[in-house]
N, C-alpha and C. Protein backbone atom coordinates (compact mmCIF):
# COMPACT_ATOMS: atom_id res chain seq x y z
N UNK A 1 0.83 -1.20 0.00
CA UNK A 1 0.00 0.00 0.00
C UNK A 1 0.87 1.26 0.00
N UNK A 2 2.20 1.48 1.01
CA UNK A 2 2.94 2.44 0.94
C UNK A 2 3.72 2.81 -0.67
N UNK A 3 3.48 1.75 -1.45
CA UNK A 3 4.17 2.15 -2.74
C UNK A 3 2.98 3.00 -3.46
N UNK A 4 2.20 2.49 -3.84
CA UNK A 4 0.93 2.83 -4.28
C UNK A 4 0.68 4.32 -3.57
N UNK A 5 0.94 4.73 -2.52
CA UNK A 5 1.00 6.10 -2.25
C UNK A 5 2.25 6.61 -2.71
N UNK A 6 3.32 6.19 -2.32
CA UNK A 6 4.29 6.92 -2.98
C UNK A 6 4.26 7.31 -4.39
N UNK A 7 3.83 6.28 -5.45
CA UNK A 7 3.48 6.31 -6.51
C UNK A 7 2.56 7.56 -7.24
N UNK A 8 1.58 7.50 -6.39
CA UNK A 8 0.45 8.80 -6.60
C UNK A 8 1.45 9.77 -6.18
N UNK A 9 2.01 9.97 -5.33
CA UNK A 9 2.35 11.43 -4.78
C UNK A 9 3.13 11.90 -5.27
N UNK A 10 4.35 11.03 -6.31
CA UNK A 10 5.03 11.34 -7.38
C UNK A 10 4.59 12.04 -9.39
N UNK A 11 3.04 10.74 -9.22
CA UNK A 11 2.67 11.24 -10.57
C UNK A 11 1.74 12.90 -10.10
N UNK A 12 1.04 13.23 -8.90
CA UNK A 12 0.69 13.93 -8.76
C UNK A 12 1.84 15.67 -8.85
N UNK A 13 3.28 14.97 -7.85
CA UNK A 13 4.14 16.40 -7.80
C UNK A 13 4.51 16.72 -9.16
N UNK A 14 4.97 15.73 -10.23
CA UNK A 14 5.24 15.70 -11.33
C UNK A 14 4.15 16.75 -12.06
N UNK A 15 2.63 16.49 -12.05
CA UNK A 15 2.04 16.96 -13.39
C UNK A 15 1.57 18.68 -12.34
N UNK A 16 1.85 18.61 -11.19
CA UNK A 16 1.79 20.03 -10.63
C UNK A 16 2.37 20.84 -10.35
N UNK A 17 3.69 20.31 -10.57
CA UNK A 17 5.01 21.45 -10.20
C UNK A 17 5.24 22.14 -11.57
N UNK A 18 5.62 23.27 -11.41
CA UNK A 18 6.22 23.92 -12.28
C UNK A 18 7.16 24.06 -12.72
N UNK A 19 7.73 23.85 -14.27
CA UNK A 19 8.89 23.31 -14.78
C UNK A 19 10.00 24.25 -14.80
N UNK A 20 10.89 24.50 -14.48
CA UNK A 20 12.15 25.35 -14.67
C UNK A 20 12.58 26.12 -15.87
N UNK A 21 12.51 24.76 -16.76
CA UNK A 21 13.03 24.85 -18.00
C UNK A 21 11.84 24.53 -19.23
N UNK A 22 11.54 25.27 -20.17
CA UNK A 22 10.52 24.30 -21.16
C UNK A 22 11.48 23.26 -21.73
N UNK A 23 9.96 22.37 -21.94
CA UNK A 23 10.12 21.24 -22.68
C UNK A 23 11.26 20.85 -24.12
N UNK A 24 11.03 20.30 -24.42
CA UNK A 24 11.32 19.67 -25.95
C UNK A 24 10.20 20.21 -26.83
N UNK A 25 9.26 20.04 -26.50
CA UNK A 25 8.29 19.93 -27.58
C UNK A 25 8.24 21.27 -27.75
N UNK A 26 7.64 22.10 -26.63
CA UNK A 26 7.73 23.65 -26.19
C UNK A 26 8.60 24.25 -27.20
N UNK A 27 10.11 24.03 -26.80
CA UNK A 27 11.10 24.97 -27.97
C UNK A 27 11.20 24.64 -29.25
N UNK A 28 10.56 23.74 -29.49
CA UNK A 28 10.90 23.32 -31.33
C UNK A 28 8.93 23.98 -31.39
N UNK A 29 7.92 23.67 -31.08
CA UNK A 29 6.90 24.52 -31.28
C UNK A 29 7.13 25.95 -31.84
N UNK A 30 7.83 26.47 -30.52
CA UNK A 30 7.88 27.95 -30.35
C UNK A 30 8.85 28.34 -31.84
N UNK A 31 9.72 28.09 -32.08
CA UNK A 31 11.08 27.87 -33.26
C UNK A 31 10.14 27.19 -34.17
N UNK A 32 9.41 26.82 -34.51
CA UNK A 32 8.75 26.51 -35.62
C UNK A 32 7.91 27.54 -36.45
N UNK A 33 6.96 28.18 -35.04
CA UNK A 33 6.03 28.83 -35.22
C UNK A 33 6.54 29.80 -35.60
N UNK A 34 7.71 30.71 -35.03
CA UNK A 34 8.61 31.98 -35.98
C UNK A 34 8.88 32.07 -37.20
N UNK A 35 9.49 30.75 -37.32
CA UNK A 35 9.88 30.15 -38.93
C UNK A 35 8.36 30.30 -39.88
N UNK A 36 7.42 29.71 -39.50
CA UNK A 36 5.99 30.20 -40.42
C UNK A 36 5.60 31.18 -40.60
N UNK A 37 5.77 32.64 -40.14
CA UNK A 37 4.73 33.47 -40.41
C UNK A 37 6.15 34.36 -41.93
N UNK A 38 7.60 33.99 -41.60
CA UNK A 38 8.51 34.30 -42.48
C UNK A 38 8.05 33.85 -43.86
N UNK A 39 8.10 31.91 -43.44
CA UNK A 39 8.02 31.51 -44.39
C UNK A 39 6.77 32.28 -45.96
N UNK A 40 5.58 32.28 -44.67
CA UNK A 40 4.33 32.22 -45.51
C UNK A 40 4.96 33.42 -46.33
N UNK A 41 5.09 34.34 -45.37
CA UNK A 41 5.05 36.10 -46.17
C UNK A 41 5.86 36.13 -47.73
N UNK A 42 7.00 35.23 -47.50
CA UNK A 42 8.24 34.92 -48.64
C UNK A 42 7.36 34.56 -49.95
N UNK A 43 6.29 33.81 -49.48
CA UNK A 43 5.96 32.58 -50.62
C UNK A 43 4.60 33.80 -51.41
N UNK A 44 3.94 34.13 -50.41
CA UNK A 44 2.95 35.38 -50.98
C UNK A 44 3.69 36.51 -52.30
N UNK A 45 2.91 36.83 -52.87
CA UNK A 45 2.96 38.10 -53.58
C UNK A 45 3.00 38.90 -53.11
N UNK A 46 3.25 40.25 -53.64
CA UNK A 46 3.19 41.77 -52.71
C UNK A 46 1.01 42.01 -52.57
N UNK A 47 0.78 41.81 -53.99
CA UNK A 47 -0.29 41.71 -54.24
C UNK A 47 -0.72 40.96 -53.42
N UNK A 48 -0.90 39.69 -53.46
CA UNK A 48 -2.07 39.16 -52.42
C UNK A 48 -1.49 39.32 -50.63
N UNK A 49 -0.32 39.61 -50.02
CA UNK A 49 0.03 40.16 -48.64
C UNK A 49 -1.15 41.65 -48.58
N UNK A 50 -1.03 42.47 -49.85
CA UNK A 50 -1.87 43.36 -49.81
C UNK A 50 -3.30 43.36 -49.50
N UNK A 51 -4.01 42.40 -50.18
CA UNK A 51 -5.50 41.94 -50.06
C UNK A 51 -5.26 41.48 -48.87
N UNK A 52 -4.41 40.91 -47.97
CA UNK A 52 -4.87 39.82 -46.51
C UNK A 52 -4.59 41.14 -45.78
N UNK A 53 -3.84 41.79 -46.06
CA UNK A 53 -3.40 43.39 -44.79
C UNK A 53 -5.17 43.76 -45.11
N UNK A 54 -5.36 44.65 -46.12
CA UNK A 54 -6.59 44.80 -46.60
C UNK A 54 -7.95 44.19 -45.92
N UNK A 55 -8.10 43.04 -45.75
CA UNK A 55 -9.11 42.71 -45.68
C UNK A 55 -9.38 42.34 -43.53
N UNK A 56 -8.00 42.16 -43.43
CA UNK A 56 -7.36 42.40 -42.05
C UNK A 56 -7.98 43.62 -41.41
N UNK A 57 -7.49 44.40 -41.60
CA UNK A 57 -7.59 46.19 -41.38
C UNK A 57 -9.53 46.12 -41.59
N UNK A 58 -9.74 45.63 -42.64
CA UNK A 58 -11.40 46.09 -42.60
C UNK A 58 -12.35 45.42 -41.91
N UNK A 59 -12.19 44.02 -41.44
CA UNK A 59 -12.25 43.31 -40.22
C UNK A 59 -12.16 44.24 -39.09
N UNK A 60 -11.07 44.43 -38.67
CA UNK A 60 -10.36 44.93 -37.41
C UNK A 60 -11.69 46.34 -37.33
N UNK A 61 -11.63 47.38 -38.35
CA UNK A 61 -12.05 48.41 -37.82
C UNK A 61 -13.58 48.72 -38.29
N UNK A 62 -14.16 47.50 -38.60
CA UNK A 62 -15.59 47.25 -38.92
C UNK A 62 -16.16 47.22 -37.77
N UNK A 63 -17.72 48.34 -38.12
CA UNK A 63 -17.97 48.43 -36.64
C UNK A 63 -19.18 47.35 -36.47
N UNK A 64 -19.66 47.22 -35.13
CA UNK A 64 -20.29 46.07 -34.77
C UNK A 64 -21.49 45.74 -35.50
N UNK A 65 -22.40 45.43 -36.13
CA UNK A 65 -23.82 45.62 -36.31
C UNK A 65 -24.80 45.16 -35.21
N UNK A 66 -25.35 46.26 -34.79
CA UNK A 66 -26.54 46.60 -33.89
C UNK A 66 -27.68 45.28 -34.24
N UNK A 67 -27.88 43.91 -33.22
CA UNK A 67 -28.34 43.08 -33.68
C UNK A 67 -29.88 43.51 -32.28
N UNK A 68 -30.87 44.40 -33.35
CA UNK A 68 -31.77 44.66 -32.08
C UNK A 68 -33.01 44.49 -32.85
């Protein structure tokens, strides 16, 4: 029985403590996700980056419609 507690009280400190350092997965995520927004912009036209800023911006400052 004393293992079986020890056991819990380990998987429990484990998934509740807070990690020092990130992960593996964490830094190649994070380093991935930088690498994409480069990539995309490279592969776009000036023209169509224009239409997504464009249509971005008119989103953003479109005002609400009054649903009454």
């Amino acid at each position: 029985m004393a293992d079986l507690n020890r056991m819990a009280h380990r998987i429990v400190r484990q998934a509740t403590e807070p990690r020092d350092e990130p992960t593996a997965a964490q830094v190649n995520g994070r380093n991935d996700g930088l690498k994409g927004g480069k990539a995309r912009a490279e592969k776009l036209s000036a023209k169509k980056r224009s239409e997504i800023a464009r249509a971005a911006a008119q989103k953003r400052w479109a005002k609400p419609s009054s649903a009454s």
